[in-house]
C-alpha atoms as a PDB file:
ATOM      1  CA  UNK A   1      -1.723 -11.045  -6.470  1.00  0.00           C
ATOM      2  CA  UNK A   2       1.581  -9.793  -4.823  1.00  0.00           C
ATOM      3  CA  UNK A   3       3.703 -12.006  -2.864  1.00  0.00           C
ATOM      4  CA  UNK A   4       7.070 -11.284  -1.772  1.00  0.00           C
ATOM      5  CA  UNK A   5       9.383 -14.384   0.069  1.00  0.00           C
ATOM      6  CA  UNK A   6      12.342 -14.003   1.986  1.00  0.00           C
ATOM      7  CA  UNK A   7      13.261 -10.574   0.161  1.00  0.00           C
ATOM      8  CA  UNK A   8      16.404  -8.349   0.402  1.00  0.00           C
ATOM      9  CA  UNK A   9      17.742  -5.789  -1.605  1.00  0.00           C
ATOM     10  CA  UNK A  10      21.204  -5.033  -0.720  1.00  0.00           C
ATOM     11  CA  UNK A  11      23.551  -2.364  -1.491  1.00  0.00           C
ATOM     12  CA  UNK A  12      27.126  -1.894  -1.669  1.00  0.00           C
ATOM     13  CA  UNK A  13      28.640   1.316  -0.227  1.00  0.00           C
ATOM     14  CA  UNK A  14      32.365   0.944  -0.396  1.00  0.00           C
ATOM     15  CA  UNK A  15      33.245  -2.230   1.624  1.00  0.00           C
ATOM     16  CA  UNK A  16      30.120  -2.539   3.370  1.00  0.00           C
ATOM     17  CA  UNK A  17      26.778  -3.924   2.733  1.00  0.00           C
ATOM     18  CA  UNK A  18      24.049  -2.101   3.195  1.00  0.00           C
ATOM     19  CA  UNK A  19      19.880  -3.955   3.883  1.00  0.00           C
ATOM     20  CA  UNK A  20      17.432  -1.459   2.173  1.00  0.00           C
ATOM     21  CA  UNK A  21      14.955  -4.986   2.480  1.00  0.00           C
ATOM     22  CA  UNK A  22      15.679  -7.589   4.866  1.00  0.00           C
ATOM     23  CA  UNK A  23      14.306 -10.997   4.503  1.00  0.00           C
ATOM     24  CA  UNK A  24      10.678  -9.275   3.789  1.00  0.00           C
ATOM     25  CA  UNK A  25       7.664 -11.274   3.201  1.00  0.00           C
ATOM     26  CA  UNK A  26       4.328  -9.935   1.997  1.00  0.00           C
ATOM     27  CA  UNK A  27       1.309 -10.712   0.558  1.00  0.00           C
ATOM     28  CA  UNK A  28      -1.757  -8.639  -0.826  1.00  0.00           C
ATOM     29  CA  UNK A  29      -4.773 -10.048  -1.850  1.00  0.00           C
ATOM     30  CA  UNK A  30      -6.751  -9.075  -5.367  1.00  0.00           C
ATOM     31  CA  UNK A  31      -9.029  -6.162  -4.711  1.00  0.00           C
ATOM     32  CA  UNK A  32      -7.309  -5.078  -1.044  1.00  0.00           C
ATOM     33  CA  UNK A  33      -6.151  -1.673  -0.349  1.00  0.00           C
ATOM     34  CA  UNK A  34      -2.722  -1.492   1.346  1.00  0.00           C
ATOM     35  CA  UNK A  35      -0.512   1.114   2.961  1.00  0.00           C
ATOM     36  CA  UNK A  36       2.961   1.116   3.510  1.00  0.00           C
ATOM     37  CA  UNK A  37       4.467   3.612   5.529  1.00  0.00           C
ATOM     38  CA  UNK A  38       7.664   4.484   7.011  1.00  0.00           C
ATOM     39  CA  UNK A  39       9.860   7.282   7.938  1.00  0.00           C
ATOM     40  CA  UNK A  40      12.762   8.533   4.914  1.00  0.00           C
ATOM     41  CA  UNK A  41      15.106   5.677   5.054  1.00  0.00           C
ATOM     42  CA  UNK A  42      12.944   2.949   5.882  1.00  0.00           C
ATOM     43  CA  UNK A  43      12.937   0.938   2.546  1.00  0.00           C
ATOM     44  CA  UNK A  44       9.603   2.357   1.216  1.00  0.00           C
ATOM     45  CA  UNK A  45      10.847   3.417  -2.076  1.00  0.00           C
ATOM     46  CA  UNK A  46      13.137   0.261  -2.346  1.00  0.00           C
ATOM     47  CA  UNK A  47       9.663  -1.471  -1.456  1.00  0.00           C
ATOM     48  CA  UNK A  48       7.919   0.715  -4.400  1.00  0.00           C
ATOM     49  CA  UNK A  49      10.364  -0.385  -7.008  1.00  0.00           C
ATOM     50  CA  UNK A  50      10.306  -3.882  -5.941  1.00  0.00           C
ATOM     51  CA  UNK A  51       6.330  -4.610  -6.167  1.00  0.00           C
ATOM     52  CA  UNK A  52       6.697  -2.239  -9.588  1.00  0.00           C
ATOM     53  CA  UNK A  53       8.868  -4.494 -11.460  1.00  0.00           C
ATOM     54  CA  UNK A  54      11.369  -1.218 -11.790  1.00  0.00           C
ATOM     55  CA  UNK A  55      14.241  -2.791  -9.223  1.00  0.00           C
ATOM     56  CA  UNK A  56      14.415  -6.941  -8.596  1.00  0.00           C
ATOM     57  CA  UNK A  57      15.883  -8.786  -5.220  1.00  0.00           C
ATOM     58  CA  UNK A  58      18.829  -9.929  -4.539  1.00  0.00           C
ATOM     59  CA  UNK A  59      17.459 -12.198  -2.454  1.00  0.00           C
ATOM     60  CA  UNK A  60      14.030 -14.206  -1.952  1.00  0.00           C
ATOM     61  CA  UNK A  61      11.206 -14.444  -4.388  1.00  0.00           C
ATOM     62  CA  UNK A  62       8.587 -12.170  -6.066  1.00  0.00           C
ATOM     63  CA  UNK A  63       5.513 -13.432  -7.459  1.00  0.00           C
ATOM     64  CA  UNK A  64       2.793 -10.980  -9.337  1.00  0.00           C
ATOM     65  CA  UNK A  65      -0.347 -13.017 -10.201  1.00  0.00           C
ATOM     66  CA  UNK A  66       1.660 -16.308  -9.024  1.00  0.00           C
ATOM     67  CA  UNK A  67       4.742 -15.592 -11.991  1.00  0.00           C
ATOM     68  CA  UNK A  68       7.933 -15.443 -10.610  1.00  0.00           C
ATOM     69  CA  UNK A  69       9.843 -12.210 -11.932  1.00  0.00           C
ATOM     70  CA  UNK A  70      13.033 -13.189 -11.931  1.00  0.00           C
ATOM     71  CA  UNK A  71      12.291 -15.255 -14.984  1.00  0.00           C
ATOM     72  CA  UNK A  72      10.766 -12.237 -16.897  1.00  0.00           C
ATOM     73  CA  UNK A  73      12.583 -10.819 -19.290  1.00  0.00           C
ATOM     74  CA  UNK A  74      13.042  -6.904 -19.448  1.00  0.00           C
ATOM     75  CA  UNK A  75      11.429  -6.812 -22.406  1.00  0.00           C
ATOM     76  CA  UNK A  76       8.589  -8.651 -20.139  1.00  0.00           C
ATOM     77  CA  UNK A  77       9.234  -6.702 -17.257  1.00  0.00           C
ATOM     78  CA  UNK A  78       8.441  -3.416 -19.825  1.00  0.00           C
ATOM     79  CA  UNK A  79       5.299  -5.076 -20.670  1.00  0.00           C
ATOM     80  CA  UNK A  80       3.928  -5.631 -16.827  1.00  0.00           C
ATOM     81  CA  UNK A  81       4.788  -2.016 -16.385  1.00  0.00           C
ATOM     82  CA  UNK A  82       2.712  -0.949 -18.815  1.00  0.00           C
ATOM     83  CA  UNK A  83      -0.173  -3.239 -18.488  1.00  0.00           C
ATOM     84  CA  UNK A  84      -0.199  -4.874 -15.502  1.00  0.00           C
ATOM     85  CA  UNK A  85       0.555  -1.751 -13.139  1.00  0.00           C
ATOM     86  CA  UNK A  86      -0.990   2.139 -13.196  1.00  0.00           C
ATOM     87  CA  UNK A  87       1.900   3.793 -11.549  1.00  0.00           C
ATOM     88  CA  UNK A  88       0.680   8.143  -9.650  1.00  0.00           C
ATOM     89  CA  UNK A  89       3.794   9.805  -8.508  1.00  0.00           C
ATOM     90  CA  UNK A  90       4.211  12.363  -5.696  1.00  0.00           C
ATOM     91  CA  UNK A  91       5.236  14.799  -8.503  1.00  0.00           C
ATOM     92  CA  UNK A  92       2.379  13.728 -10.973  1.00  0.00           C
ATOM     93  CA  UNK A  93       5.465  12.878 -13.921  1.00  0.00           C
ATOM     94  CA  UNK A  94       3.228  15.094 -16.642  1.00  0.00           C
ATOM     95  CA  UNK A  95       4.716  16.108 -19.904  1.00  0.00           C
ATOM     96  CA  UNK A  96       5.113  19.418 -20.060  1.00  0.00           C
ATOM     97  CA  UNK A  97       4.193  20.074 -23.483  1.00  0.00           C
ATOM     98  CA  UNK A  98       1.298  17.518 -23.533  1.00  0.00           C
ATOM     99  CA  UNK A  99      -2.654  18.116 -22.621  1.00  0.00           C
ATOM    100  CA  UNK A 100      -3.929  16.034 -19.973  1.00  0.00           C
ATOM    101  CA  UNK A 101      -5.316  14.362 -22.367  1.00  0.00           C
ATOM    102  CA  UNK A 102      -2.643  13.425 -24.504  1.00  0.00           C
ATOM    103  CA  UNK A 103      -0.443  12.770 -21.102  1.00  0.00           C
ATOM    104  CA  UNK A 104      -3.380  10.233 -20.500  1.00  0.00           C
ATOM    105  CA  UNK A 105      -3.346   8.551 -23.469  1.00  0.00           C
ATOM    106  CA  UNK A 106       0.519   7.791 -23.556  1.00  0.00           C
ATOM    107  CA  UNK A 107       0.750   4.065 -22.019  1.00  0.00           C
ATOM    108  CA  UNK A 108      -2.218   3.334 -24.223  1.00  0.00           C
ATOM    109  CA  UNK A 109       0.409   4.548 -27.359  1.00  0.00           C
ATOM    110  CA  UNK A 110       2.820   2.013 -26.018  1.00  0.00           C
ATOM    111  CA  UNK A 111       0.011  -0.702 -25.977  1.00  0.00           C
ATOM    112  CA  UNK A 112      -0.405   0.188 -29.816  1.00  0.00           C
ATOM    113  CA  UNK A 113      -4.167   1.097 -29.298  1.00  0.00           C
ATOM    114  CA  UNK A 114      -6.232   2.047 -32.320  1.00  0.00           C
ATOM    115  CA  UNK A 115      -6.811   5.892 -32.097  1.00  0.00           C
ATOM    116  CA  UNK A 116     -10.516   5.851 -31.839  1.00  0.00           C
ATOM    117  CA  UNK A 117     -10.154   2.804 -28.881  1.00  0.00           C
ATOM    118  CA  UNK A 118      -7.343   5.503 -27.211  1.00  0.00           C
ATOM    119  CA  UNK A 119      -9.902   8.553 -27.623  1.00  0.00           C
ATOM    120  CA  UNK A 120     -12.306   6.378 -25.877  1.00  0.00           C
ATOM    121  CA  UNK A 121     -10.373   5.399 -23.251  1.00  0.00           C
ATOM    122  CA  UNK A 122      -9.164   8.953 -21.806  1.00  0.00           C
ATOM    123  CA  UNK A 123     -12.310  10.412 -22.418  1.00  0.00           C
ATOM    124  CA  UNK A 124     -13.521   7.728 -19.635  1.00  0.00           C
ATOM    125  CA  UNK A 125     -10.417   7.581 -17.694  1.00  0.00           C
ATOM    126  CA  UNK A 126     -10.963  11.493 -17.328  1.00  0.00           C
ATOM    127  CA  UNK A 127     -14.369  11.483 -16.510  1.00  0.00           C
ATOM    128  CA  UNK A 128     -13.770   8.938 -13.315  1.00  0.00           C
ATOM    129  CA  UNK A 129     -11.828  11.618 -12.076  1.00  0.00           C
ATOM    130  CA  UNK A 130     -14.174  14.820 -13.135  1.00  0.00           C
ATOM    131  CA  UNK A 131     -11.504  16.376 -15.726  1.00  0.00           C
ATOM    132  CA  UNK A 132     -13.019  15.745 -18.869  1.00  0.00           C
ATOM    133  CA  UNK A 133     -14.139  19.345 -19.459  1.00  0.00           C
ATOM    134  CA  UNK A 134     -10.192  19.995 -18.575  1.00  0.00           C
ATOM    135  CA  UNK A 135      -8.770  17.439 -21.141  1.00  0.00           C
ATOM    136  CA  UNK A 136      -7.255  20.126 -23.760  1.00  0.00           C
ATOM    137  CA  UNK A 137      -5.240  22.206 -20.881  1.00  0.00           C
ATOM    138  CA  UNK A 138      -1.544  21.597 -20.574  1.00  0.00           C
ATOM    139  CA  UNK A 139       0.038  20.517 -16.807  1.00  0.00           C
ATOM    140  CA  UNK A 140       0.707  24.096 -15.863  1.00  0.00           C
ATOM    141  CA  UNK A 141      -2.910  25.355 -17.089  1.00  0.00           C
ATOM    142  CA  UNK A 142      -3.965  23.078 -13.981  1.00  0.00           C
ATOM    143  CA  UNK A 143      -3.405  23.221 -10.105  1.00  0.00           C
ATOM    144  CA  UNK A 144      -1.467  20.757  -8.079  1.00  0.00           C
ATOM    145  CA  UNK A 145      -4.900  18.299  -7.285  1.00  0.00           C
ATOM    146  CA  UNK A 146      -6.158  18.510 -10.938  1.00  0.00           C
ATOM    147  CA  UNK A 147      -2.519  17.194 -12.331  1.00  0.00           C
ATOM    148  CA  UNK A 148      -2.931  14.235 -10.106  1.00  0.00           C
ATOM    149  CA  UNK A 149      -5.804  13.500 -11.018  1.00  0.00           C
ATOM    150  CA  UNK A 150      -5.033  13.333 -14.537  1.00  0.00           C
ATOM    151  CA  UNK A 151      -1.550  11.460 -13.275  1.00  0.00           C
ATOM    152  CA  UNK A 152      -4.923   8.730 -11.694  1.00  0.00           C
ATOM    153  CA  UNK A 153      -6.840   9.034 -14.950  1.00  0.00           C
ATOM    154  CA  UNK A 154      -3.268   8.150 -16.798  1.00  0.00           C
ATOM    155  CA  UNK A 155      -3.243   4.738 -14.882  1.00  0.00           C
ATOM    156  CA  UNK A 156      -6.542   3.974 -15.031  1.00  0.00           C
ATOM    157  CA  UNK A 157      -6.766   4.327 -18.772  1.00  0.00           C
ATOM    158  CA  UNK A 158      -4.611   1.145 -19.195  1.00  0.00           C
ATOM    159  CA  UNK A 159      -6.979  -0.593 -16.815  1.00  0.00           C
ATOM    160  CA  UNK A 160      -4.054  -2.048 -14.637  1.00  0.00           C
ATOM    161  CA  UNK A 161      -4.601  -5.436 -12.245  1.00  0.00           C
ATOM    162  CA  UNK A 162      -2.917  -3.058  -9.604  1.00  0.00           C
ATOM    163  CA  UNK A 163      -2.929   0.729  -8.948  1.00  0.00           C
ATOM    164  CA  UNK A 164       0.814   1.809  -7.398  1.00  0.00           C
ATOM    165  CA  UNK A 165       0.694   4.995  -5.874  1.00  0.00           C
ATOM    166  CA  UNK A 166       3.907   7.138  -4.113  1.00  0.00           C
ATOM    167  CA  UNK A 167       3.407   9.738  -1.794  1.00  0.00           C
ATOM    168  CA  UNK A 168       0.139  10.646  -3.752  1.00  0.00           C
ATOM    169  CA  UNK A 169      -0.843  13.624  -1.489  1.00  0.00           C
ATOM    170  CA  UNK A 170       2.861  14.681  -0.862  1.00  0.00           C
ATOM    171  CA  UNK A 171       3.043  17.676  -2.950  1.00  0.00           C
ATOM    172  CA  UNK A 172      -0.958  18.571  -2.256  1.00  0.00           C
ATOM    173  CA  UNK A 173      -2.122  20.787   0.983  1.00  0.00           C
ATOM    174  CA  UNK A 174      -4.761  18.519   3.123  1.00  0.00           C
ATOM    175  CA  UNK A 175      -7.809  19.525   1.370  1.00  0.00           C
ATOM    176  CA  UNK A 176      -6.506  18.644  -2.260  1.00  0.00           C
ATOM    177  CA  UNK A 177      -5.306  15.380  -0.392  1.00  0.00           C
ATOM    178  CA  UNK A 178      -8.470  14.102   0.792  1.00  0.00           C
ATOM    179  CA  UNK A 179     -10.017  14.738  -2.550  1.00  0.00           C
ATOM    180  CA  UNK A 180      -7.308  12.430  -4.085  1.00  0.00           C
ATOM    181  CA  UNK A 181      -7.815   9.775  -1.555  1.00  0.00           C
ATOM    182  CA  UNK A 182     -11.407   9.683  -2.140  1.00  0.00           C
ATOM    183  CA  UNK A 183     -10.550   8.723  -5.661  1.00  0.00           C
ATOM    184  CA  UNK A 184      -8.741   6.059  -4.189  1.00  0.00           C
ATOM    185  CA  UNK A 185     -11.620   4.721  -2.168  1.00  0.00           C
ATOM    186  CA  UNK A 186     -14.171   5.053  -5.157  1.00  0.00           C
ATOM    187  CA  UNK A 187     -11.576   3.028  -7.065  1.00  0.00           C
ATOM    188  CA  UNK A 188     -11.456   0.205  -4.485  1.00  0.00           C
ATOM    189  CA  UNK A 189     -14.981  -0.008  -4.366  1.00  0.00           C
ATOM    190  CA  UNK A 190     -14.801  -1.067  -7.921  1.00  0.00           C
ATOM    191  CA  UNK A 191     -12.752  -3.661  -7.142  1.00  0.00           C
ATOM    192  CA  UNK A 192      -9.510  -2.101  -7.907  1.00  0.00           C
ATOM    193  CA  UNK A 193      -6.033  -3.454  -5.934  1.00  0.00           C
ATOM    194  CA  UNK A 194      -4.391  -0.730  -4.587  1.00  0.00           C
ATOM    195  CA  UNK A 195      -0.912  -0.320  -2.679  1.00  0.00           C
ATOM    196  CA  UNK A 196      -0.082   3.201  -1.275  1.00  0.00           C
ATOM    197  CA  UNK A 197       3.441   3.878  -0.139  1.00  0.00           C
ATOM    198  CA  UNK A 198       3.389   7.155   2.304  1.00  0.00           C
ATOM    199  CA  UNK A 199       4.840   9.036   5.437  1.00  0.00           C
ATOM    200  CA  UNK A 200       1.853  10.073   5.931  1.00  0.00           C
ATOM    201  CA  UNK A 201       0.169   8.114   9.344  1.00  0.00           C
ATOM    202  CA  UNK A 202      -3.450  10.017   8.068  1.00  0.00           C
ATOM    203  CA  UNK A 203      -3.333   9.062   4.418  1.00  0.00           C
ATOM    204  CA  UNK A 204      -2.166   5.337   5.775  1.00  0.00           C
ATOM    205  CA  UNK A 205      -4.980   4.663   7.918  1.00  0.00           C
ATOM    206  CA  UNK A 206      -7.300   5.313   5.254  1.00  0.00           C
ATOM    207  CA  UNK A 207      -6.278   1.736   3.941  1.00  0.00           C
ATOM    208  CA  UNK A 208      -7.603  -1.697   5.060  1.00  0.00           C
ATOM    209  CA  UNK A 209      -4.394  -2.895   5.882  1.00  0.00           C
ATOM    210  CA  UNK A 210      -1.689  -0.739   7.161  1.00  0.00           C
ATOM    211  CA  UNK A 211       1.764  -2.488   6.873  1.00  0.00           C
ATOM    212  CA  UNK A 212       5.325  -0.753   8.810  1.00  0.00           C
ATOM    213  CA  UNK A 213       8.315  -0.637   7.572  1.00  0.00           C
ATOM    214  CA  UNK A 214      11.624   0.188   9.621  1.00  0.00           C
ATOM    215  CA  UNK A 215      15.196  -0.287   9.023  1.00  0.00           C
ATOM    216  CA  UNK A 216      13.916  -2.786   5.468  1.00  0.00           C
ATOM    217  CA  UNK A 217      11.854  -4.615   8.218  1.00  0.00           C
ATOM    218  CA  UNK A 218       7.721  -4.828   7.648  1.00  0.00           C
ATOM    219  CA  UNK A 219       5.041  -5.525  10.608  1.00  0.00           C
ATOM    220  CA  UNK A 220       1.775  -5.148  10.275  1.00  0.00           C
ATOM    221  CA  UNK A 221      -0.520  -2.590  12.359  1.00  0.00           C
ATOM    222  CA  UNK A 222      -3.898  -3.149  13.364  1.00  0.00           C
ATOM    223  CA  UNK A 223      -6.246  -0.227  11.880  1.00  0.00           C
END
């Protein structure tokens, strides 16, 4: 499904060049469940935007379901977003002003779903992750592990190829944490592909594969 070749991402800073990637080369299976973790600094978040089609390479190749992205356009690029990938923040990225289950049903607006096909949809994307009976309250009528789980129930409802998930227990204390993560599990046993960037040594062992990265260099570690 993924498959990254030879891949930098360099920056500028003044008259120096600086490696966020360097030369990386990856490649995740349909259905596995990665982590990547690393330190601050380490190129996980360059790594993030990369495999989410929201930042491309300077150098090397990137393939999603054997496409190369360089030739997508970002009208294209827009569309994998929204179909392709289910993106769950550290900070859950809720509207405000929105229920969870109008925050849910959002990408499914921008896939120009009928309304009773979208009503469908986050009723079951919200009952994978037990908040249906919460779908009318707002973001701040919720604590820190429901929003996430709506933020989950939000990607799921597009039914994405691949579930991208940031720091997902970051902002959650260690009980909260493990109840996201055992979403994650229960959504790899369906079959789901799922790549977790982290910090977090505990959260990244949970995955089948465990993949380093230091100084925009990957190795992979033997769980």
């Amino acid at each position: 499904m993924i498959q990254l070749k030879g891949v930098s991402r360099i920056y500028q800073m003044g008259e120096e060049q600086f490696y966020a990637l360097r030369k990386v080369d990856l490649h995740i299976r349909k259905g596995e469940f990665v982590s990547i973790v690393g330190p601050s600094g380490s190129g996980k978040s360059t790594m993030m935007n990369i495999i989410g089609c929201l930042d491309c390479a300077d150098e090397g190749q990137y393939l999603l379901d054997g496409q190369p992205i360089e030739n997508y356009s970002e009208k294209e690029l827009a569309r994998v977003r929204n179909r392709k990938i289910g993106f769950i923040f550290q900070n859950f990225n809720l509207l405000p002003k929105l229920s969870a289950a109008e925050n849910v049903a959002l990408p499914l607006i921008y896939q120009r779903l009928g309304t009773a096909k979208q009503k469908e949809r986050v009723a079951w994307a919200l009952e994978q992750v037990s908040l249906k009976d919460r779908m009318g309250h707002r973001p701040s009528q919720l604590s820190g592990g429901q929003q996430q789980r709506v933020a989950i129930a939000r990607a799921l409802a597009s039914r994405p190829a691949l579930f991208l998930a940031d720091e997902p227990t970051g902002a959650l204390d260690s009980r909260t944490g493990r109840e996201i993560m055992d979403i994650f599990h229960m959504l790899h046993e369906k079959g789901n592909t799922i790549v977790i960037i982290t910090h977090d040594e505990g959260v990244a062992d949970q995955a089948e594969r465990k993949i380093r990265i230091r100084d925009g260099r990957l190795s992979e570690v033997k769980i």
